[in-house]
C-alpha atoms as a PDB file:
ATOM      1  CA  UNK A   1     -16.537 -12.925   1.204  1.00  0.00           C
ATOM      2  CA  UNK A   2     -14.026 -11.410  -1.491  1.00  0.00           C
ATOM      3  CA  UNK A   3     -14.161  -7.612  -1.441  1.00  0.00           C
ATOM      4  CA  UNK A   4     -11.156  -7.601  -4.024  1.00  0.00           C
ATOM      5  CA  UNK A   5     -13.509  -9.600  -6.597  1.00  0.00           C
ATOM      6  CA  UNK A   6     -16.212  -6.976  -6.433  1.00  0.00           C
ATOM      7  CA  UNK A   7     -14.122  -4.176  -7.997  1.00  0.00           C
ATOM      8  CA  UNK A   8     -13.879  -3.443 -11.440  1.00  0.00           C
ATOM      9  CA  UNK A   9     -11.162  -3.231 -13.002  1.00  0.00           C
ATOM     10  CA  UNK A  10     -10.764   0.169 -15.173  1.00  0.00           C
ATOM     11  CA  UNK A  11      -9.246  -0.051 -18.358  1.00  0.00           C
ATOM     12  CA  UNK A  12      -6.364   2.863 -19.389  1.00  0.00           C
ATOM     13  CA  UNK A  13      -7.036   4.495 -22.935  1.00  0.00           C
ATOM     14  CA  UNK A  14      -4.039   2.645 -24.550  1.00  0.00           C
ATOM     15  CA  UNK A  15      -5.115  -0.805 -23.934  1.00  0.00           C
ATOM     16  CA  UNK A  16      -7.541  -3.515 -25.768  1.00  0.00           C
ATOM     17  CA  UNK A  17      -9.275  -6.314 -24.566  1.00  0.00           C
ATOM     18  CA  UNK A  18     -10.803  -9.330 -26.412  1.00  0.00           C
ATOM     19  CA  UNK A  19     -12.734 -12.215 -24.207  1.00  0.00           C
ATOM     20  CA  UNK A  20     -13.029 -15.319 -25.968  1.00  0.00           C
ATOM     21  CA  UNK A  21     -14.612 -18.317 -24.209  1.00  0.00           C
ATOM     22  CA  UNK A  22     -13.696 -16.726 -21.316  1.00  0.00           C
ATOM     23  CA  UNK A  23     -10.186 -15.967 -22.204  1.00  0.00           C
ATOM     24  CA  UNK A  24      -9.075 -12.767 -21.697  1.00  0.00           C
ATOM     25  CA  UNK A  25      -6.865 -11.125 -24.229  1.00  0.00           C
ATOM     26  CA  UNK A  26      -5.085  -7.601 -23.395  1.00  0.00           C
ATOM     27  CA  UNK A  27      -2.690  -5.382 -25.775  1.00  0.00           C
ATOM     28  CA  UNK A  28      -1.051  -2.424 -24.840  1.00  0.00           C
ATOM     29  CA  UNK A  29       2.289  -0.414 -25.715  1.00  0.00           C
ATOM     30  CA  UNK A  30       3.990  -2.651 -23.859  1.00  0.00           C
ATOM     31  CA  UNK A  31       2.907  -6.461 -25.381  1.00  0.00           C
ATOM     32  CA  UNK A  32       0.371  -8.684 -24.657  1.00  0.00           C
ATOM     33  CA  UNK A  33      -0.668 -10.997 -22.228  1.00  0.00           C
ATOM     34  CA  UNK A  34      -3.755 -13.222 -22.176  1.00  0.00           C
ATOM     35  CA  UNK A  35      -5.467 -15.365 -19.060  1.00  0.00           C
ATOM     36  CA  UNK A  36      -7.709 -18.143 -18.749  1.00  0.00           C
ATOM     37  CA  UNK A  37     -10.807 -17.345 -16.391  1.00  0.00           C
ATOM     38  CA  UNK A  38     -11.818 -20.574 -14.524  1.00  0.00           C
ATOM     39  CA  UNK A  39     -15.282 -22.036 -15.918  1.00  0.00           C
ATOM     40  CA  UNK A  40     -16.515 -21.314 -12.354  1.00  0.00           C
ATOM     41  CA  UNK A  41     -16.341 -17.271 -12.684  1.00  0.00           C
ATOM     42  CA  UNK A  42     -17.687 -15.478 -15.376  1.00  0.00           C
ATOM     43  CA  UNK A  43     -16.107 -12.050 -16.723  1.00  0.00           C
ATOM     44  CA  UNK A  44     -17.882  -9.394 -18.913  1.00  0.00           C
ATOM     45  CA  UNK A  45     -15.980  -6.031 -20.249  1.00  0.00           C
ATOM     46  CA  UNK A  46     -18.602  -2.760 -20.218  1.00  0.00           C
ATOM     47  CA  UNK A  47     -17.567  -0.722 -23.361  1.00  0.00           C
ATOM     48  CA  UNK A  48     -19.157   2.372 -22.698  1.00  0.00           C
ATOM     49  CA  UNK A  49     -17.596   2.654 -18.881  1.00  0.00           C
ATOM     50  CA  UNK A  50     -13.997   1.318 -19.838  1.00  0.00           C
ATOM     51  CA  UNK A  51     -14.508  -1.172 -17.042  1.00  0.00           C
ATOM     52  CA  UNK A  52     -14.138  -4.966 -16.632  1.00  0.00           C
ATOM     53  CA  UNK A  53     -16.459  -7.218 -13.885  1.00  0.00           C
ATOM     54  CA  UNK A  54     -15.832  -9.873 -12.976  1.00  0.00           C
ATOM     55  CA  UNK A  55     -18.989 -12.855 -11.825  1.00  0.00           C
ATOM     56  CA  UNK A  56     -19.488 -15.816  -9.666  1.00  0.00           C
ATOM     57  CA  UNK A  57     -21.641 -17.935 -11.962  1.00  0.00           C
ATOM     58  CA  UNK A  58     -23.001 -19.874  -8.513  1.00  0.00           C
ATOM     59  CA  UNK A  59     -22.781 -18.521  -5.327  1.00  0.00           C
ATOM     60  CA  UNK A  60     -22.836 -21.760  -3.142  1.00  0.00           C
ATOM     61  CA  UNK A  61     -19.272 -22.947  -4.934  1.00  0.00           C
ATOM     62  CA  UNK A  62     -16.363 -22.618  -2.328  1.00  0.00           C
ATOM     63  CA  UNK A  63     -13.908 -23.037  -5.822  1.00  0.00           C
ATOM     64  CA  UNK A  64     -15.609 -19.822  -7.329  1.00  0.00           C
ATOM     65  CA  UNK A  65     -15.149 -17.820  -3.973  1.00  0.00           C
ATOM     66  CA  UNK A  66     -11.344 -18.887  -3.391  1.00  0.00           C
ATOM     67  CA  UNK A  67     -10.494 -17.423  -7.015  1.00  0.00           C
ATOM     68  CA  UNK A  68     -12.864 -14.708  -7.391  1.00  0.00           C
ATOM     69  CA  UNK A  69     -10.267 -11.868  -6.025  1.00  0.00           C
ATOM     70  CA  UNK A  70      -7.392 -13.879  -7.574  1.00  0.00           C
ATOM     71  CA  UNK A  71      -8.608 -13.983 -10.882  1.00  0.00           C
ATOM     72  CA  UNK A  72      -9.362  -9.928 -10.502  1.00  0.00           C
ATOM     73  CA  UNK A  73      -5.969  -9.409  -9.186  1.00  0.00           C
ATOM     74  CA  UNK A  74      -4.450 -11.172 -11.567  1.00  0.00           C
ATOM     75  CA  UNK A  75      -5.833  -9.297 -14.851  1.00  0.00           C
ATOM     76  CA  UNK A  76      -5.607  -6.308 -12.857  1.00  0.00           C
ATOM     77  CA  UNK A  77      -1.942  -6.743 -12.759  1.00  0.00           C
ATOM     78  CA  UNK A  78      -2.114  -7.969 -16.756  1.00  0.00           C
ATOM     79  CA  UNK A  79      -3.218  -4.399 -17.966  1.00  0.00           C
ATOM     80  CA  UNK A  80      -0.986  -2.663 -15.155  1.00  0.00           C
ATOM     81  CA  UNK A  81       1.484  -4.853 -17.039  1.00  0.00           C
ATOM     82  CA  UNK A  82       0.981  -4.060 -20.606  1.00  0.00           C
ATOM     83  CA  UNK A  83      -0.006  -0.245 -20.166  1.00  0.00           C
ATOM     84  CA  UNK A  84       2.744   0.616 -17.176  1.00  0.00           C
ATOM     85  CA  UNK A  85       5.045  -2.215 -16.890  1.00  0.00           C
ATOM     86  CA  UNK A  86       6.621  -3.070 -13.187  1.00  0.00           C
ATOM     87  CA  UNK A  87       9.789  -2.977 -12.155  1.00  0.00           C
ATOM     88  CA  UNK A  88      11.678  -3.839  -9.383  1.00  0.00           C
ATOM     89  CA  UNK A  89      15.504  -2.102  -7.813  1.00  0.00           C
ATOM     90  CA  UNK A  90      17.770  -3.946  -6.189  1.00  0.00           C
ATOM     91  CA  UNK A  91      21.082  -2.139  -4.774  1.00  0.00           C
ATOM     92  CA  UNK A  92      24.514  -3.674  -4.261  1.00  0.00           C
ATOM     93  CA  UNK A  93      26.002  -3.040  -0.628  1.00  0.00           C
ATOM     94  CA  UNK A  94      29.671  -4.365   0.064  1.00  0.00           C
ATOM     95  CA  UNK A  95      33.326  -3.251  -0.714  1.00  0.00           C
ATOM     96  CA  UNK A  96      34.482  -4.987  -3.784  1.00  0.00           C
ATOM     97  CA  UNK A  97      30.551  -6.076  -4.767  1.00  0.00           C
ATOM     98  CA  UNK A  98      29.746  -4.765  -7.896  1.00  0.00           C
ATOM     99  CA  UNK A  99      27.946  -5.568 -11.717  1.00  0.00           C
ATOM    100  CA  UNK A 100      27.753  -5.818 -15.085  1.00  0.00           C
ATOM    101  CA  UNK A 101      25.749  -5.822 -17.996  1.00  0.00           C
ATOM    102  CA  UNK A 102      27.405  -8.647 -20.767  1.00  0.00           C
ATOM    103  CA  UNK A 103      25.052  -8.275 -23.802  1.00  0.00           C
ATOM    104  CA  UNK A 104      21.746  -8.828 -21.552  1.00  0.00           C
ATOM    105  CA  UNK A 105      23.034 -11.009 -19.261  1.00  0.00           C
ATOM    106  CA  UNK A 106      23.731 -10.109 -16.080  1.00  0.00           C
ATOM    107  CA  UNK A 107      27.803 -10.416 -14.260  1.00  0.00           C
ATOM    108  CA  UNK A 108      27.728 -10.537 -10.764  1.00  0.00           C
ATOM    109  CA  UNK A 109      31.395 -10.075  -8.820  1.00  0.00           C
ATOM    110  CA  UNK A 110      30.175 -10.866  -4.653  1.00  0.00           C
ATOM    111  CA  UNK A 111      33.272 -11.798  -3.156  1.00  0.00           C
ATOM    112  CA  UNK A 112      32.933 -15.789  -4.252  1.00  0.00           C
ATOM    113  CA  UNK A 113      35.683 -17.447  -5.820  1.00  0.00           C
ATOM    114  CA  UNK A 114      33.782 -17.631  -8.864  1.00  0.00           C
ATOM    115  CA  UNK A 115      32.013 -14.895 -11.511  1.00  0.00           C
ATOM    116  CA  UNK A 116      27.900 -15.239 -11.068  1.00  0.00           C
ATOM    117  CA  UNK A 117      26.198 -14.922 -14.606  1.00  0.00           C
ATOM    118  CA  UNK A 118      22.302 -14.284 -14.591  1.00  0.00           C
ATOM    119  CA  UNK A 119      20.726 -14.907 -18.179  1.00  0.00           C
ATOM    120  CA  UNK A 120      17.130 -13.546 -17.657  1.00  0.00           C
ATOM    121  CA  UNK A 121      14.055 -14.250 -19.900  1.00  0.00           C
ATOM    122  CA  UNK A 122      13.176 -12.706 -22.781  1.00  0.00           C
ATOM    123  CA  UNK A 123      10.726 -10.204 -21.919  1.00  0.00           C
ATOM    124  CA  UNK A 124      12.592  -9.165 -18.472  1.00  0.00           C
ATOM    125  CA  UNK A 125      14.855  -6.269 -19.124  1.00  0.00           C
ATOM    126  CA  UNK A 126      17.794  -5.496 -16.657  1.00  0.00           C
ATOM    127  CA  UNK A 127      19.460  -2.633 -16.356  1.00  0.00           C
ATOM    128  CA  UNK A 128      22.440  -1.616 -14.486  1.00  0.00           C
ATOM    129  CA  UNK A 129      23.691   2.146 -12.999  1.00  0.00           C
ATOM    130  CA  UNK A 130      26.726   2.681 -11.924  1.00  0.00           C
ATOM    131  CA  UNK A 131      27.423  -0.808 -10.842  1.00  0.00           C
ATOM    132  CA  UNK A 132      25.367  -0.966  -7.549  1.00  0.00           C
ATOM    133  CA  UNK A 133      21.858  -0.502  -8.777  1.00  0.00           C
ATOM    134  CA  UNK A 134      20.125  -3.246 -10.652  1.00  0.00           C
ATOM    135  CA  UNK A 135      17.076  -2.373 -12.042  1.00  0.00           C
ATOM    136  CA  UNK A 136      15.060  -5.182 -13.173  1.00  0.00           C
ATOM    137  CA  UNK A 137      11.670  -4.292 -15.743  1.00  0.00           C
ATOM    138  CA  UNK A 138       9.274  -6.336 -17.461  1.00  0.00           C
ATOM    139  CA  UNK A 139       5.145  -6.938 -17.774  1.00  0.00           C
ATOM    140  CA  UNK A 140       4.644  -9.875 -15.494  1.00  0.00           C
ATOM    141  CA  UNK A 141       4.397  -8.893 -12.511  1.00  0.00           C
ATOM    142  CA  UNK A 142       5.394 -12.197 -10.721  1.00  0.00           C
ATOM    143  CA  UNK A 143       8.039 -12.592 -13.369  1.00  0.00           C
ATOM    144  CA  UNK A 144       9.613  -9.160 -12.661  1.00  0.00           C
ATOM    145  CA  UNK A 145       9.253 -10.352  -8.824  1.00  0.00           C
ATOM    146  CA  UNK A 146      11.469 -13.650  -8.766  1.00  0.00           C
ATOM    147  CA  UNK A 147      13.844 -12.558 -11.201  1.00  0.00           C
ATOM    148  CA  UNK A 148      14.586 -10.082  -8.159  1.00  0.00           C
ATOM    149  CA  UNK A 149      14.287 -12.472  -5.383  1.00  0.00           C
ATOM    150  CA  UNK A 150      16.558 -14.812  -7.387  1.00  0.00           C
ATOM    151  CA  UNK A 151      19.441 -12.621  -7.837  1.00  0.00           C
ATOM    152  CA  UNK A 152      18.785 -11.378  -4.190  1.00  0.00           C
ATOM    153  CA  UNK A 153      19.166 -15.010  -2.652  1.00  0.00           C
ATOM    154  CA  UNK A 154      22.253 -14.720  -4.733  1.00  0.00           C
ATOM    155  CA  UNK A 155      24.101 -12.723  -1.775  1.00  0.00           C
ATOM    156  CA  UNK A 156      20.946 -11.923   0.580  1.00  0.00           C
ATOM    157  CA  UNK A 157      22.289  -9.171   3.334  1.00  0.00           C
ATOM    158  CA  UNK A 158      24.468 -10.478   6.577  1.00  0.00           C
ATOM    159  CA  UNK A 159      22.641  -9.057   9.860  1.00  0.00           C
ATOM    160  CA  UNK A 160      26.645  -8.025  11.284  1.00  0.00           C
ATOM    161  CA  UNK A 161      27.642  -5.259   8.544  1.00  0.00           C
ATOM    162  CA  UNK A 162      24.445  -5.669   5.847  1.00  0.00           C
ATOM    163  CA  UNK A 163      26.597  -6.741   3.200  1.00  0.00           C
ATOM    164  CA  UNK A 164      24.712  -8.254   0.089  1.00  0.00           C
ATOM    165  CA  UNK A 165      22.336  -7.583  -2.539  1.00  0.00           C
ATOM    166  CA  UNK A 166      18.994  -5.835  -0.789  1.00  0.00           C
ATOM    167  CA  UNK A 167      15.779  -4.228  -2.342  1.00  0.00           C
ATOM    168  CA  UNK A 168      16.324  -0.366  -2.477  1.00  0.00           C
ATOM    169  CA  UNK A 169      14.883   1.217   0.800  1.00  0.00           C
ATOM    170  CA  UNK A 170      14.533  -2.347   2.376  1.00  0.00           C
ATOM    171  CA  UNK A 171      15.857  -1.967   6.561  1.00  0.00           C
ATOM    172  CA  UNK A 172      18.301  -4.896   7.549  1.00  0.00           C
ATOM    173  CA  UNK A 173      18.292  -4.359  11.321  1.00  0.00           C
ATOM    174  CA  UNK A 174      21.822  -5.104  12.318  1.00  0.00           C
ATOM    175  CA  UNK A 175      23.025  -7.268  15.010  1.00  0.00           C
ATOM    176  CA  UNK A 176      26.019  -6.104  17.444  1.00  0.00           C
ATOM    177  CA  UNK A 177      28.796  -8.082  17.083  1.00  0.00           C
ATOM    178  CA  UNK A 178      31.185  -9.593  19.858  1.00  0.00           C
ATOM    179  CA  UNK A 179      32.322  -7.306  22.355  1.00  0.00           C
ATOM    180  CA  UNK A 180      36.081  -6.707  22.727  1.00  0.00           C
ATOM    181  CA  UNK A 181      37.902  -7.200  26.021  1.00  0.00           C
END
């Protein structure tokens, strides 16, 4: 039984929603996203409470009950999206390793022979301090998400001296090396 589907999902003061045929249509400062609920589930928007619910329309479907808390989660994230945004830091560990911004693209120097160019979408943002952090900022959540993972798997950290690209805060437990005689 989906616990996740039974929330509601509250609605900031800077956002709109439209449901058409159930389609789901947000705004907010940020842009707009919109999501197709599956014929199966059934989704209502309370006015007066600022809240969204979302329905089973028959209890005995198994296809209802596998998206119910994926269809919450995934318009929850949609107005986190649109009112907040999401962003995701990645930090550059390594003598020599460092970055660029080139217009919005994204110059990567990581100790290969050759210069790595990222060209992200066009409603990721990237931002780089200093030439170690990338900061990497956009309204879909999963979008935000492999955009990082792909520039991570880039130069993912070695487990000997934890060189690489890594999440900020992530732990790389390093391995001892060979001992010396």
């Amino acid at each position: 039984m989906s616990r996740i589907g039974k929330k509601p999902i509250n609605l900031p003061q800077n956002t709109n929603v439209k449901i058409i045929d159930n389609k789901v249509q947000i705004q907010g400062p940020k842009g707009e996203l919109s999501y197709k609920v599956h014929k199966s589930l059934e989704i209502k928007h309370d006015i007066k409470n600022e809240k969204l619910y979302l329905y089973k329309t028959s209890k005995e479907n198994k296809e209802a009950q596998k998206l119910y808390g994926l269809s919450r989660t995934l318009i929850n994230n949609m107005i986190i999206g649109v009112s907040e945004g999401f962003e995701k830091k990645l930090q550059i560990q390594g003598v020599g390793y460092r970055s660029q911004l080139q217009g919005r693209d994204l110059i990567l120097n990581l100790g290969y022979s050759h210069i790595v160019t990222i060209k992200p979408p066009k409603n990721i943002t990237i931002e780089v301090e200093n030439s170690i952090n990338i900061t990497i900022k956009g309204i879909k959540k999963e979008q935000v998400g492999e955009i990082a993972a792909q520039i991570r798997r880039i130069r993912p950290p070695e487990p000997y001296k934890g060189k690489g690209i890594r999440y900020l805060n992530e732990i790389i437990h390093l391995k001892v090396g060979k001992a010396g005689k």
